[in-house]
Protein backbone atom coordinates (compact mmCIF):
# COMPACT_ATOMS: atom_id res chain seq x y z
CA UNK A 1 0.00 0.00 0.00
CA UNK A 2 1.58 3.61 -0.70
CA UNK A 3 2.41 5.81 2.01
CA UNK A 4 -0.35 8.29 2.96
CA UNK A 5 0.97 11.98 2.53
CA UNK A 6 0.78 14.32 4.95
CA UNK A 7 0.33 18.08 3.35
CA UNK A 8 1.16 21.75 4.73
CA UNK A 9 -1.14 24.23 3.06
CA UNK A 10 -0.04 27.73 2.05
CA UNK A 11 -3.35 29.65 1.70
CA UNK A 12 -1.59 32.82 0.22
CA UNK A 13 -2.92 36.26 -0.04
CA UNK A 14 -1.02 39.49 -1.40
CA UNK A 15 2.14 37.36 -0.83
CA UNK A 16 1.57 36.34 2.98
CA UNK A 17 -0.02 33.03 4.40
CA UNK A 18 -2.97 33.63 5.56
CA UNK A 19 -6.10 31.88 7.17
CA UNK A 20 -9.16 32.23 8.14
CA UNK A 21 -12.53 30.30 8.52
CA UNK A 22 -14.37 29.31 5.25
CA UNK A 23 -11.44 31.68 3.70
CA UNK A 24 -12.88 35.19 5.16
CA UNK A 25 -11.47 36.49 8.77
CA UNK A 26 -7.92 36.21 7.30
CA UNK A 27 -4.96 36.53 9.77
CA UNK A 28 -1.46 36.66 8.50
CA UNK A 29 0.55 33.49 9.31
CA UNK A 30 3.63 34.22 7.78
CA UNK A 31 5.86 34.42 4.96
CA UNK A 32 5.19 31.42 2.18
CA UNK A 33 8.95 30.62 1.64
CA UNK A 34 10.04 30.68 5.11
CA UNK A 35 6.94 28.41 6.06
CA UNK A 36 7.81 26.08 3.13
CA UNK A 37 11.53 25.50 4.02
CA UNK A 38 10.17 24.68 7.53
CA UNK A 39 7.37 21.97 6.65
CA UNK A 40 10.49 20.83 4.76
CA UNK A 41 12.77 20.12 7.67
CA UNK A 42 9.87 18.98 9.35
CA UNK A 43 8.90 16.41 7.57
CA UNK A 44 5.94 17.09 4.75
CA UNK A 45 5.38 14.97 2.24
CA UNK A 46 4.54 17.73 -0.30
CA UNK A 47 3.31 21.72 0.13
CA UNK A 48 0.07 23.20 -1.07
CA UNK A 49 0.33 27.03 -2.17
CA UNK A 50 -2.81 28.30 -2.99
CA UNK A 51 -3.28 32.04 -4.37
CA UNK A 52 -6.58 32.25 -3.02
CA UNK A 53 -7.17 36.24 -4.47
CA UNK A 54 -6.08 35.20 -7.60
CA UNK A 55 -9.19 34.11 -8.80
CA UNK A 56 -11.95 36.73 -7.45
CA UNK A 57 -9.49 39.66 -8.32
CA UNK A 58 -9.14 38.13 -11.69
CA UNK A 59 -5.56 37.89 -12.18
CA UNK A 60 -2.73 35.60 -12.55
CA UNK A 61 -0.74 33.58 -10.09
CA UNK A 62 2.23 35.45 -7.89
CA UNK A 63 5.18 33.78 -9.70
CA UNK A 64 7.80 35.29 -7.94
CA UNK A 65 6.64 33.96 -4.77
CA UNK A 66 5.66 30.84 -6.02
CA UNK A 67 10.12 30.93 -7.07
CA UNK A 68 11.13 32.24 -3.83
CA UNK A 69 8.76 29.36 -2.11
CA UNK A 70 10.14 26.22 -4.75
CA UNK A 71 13.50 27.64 -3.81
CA UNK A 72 13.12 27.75 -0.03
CA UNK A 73 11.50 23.68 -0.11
CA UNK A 74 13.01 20.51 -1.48
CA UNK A 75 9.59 18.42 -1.53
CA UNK A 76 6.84 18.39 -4.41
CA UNK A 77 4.90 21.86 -4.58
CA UNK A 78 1.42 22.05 -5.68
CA UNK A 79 0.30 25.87 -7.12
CA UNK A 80 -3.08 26.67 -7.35
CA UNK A 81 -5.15 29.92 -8.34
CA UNK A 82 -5.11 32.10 -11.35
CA UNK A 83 -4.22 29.44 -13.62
CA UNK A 84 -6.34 30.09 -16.38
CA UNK A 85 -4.28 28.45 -19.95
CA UNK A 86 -1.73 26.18 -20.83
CA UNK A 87 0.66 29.04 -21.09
CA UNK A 88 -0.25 30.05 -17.61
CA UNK A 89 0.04 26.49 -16.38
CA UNK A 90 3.79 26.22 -18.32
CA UNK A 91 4.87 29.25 -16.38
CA UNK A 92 4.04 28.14 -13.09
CA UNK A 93 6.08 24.97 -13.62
CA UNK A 94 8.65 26.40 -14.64
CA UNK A 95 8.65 28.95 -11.55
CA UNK A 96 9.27 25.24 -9.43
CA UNK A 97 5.78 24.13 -9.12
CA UNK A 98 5.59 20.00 -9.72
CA UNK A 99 1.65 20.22 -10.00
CA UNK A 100 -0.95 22.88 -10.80
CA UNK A 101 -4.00 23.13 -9.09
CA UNK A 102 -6.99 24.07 -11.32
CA UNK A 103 -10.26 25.22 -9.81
CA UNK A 104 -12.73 28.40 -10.31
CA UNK A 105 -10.97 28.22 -14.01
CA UNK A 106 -11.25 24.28 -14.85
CA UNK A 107 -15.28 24.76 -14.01
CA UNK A 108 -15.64 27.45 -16.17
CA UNK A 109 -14.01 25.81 -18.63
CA UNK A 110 -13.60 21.97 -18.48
CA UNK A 111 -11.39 21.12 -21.66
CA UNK A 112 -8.46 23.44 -19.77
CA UNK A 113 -7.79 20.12 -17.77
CA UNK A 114 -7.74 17.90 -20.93
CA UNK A 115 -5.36 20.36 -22.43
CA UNK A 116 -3.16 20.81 -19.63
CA UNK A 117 -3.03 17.19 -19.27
CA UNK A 118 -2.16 16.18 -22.80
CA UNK A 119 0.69 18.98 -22.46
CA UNK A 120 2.21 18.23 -19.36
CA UNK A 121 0.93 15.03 -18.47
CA UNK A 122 -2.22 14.09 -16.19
CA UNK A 123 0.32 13.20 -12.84
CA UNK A 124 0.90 17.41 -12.89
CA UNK A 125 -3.09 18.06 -13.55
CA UNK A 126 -4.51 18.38 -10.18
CA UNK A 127 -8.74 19.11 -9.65
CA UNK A 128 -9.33 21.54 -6.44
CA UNK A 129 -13.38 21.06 -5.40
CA UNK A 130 -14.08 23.41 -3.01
CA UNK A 131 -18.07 21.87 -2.01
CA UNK A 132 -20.21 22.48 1.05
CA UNK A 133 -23.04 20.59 2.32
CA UNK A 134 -26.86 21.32 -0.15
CA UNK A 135 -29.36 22.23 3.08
CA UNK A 136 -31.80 19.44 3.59
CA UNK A 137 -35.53 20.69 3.16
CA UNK A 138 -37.52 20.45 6.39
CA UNK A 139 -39.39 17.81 5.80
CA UNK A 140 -36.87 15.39 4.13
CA UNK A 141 -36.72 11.40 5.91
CA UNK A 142 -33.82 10.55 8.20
CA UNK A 143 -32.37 9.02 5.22
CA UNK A 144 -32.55 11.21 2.62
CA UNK A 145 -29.53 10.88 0.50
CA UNK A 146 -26.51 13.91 1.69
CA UNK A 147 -25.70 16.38 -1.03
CA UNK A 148 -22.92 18.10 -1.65
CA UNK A 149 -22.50 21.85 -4.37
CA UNK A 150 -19.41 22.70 -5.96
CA UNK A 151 -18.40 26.60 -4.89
CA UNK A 152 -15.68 28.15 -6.75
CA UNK A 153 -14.12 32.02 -6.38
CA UNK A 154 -12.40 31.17 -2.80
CA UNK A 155 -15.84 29.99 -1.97
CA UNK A 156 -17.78 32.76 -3.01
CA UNK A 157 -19.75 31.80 -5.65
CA UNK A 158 -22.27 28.72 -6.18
CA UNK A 159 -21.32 26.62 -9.79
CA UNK A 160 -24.19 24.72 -10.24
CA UNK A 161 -22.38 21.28 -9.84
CA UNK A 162 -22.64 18.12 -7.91
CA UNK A 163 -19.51 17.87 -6.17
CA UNK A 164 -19.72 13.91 -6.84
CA UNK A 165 -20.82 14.23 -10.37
CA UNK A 166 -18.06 16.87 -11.00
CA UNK A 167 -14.99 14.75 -9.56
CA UNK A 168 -16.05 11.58 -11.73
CA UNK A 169 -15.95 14.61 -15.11
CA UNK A 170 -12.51 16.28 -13.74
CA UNK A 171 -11.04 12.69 -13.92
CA UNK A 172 -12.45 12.17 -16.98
CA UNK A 173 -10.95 14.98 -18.53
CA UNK A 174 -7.74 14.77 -17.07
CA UNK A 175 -7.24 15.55 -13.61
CA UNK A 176 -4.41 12.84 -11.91
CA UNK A 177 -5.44 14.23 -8.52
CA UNK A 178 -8.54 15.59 -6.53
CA UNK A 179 -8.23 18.15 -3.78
CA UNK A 180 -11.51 18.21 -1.78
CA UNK A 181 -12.25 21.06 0.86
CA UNK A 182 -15.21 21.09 2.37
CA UNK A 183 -16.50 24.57 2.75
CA UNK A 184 -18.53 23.80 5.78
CA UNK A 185 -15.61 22.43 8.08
CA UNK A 186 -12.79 24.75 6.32
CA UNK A 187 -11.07 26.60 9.38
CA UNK A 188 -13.42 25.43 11.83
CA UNK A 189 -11.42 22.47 13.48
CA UNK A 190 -14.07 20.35 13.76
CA UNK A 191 -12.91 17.31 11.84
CA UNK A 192 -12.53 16.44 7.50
CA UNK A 193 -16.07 15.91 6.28
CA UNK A 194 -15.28 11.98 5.59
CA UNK A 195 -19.25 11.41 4.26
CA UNK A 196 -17.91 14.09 1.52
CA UNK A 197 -14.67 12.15 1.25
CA UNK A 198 -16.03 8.27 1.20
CA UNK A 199 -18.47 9.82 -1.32
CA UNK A 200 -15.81 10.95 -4.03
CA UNK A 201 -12.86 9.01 -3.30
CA UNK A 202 -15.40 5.52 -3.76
CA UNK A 203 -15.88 6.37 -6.97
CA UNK A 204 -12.49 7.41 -9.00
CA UNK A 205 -9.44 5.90 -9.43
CA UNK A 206 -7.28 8.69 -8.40
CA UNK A 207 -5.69 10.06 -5.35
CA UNK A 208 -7.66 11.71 -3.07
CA UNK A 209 -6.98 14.81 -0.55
CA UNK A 210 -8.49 15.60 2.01
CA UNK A 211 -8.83 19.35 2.94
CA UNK A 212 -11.29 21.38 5.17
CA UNK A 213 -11.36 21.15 9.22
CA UNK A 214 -8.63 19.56 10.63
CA UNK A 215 -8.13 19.83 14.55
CA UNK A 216 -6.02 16.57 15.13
CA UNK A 217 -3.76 13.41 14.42
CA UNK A 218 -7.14 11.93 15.07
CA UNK A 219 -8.85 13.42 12.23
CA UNK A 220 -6.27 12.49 9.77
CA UNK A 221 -6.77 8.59 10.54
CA UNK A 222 -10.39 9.27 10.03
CA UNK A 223 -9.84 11.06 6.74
CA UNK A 224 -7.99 8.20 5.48
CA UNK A 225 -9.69 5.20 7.46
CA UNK A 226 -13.02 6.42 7.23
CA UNK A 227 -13.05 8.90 4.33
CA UNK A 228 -10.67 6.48 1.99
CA UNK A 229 -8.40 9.71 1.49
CA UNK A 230 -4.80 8.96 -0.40
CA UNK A 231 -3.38 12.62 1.73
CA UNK A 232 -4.41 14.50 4.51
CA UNK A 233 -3.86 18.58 4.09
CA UNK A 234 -3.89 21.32 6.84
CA UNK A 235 -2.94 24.34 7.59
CA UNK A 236 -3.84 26.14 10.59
CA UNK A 237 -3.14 23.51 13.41
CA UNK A 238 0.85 23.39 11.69
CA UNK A 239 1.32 27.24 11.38
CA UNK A 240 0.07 27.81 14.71
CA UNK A 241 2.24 24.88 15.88
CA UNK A 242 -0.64 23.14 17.57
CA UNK A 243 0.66 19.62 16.04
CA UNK A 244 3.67 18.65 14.26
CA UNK A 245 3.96 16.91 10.99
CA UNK A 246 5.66 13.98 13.18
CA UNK A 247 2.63 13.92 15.47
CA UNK A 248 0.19 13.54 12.96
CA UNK A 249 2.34 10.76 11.78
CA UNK A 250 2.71 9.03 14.66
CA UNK A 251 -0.74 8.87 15.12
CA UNK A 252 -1.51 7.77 11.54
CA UNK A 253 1.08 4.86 12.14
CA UNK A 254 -0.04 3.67 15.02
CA UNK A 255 -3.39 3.36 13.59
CA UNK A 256 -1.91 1.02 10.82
CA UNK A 257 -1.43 3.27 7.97
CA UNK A 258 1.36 3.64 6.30
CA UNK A 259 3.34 6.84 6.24
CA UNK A 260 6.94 8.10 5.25
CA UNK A 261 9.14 8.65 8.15
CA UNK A 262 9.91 12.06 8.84
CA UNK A 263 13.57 11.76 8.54
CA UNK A 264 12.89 9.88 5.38
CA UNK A 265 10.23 12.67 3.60
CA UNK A 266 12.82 15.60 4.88
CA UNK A 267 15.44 14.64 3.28
């Protein structure tokens, strides 16, 4: 069985890490290079940088900070945000990213992940779903089915999407990886939505990640356990040093799962 990743996120705004709940309350965490050479030492598997202004300010990805973060960490980066072409994805490569994260732009227009992945291959082609919970009418039986809406804009704006029915298309057209947030636990610390996960990660054939609510080593067993995740992402609990990458680790290990040692992924 492959090792599970375990995955610092870098939710950047106007070049500073940032977070917030459900992306709005943003406090500055940092600087994105100094935070990436640190998950490095520490032991991620990978780093998530996400431009999340890129999109509802309608502009391209920060390259130079995505160079000065590829420079500052020796583990596979994922960029996401502003990505809008193949162009656009070819520069962010070649500022160090090893994957590109498409979202607000690959549901606007679908064939951008069928031409990124014919480009530069469908292992570098990765589908963010940002998707929050559809509100169960009132009078709807204990066992009504659970829904789930795909948001894009940093979470802004409803797409008109299944979030189930859009992961099976993504993979379809190209995507080699699925990033799932769920909007409702995003920031919150109250555990990865692992119905949400189970839901999407039962039905394709690529990795899953699980995003959106972390407060624990305990929630990343259940993301993977219960949710059938490949990777676990966070960010808040690591920038605010509440748990280590070696913690979380630990825990996932001693619940069976396999993992890459820390010394091992840092070096």
């Amino acid at each position: 069985m492959l090792a599970r990743r375990v995955i610092p996120c870098l939710d950047v705004a106007n070049g500073r890490v940032v977070k917030g709940t459900r992306f709005v309350d943003l406090t500055d965490e940092g600087d994105p290079a100094e935070l990436a050479r640190r998950y490095a030492r520490e032991g991620a598997d990978e780093i998530v940088f996400l431009d999340i202004t890129a999109a509802p300010e309608g502009r391209g990805t920060m390259l130079e900070v995505v160079r000065r973060t590829a420079s500052m960490a020796f583990v596979p980066l994922t960029v996401g945000g502003g990505v809008r072409s193949v162009d656009e994805m070819r520069d962010v490569l070649r500022a160090g990213a090893d994957k590109v994260s498409f979202n607000t732009a690959a549901v606007a227009a679908p064939e951008l992940l069928t031409a990124c992945a014919r480009r530069f291959g469908r292992q570098a082609v990765v589908c963010a779903i940002d998707a929050r919970r559809v509100p169960q009418p009132a009078d709807a039986t204990p066992v009504a089915p659970i829904a789930w809406e795909v948001v894009t804009h940093g979470g802004r704006t409803p797409a008109g999407l299944d979030a189930v029915e859009w992961a099976l298309r993504a993979v379809e057209l190209g995507a080699g990886e699925l990033l799932v947030t769920s909007m409702d636990r995003d920031g919150t610390r109250s555990g990865f939505d692992t119905d949400l996960l189970r839901a999407i990660s039962s039905r394709v054939r690529v990795p899953v990640i699980a995003s959106g609510g972390a407060s624990g080593p305990d929630d990343f067993v259940s993301a993977v356990r219960d949710g059938g995740a490949d990777a676990v992402l966070a960010a808040s609990i690591f920038h605010r040093r509440m748990y280590s990458i070696d913690s979380v680790k630990q825990a996932m290990a001693a619940a069976g799962l396999p993992v890459r040692p820390v010394g091992e992924a840092a070096a």
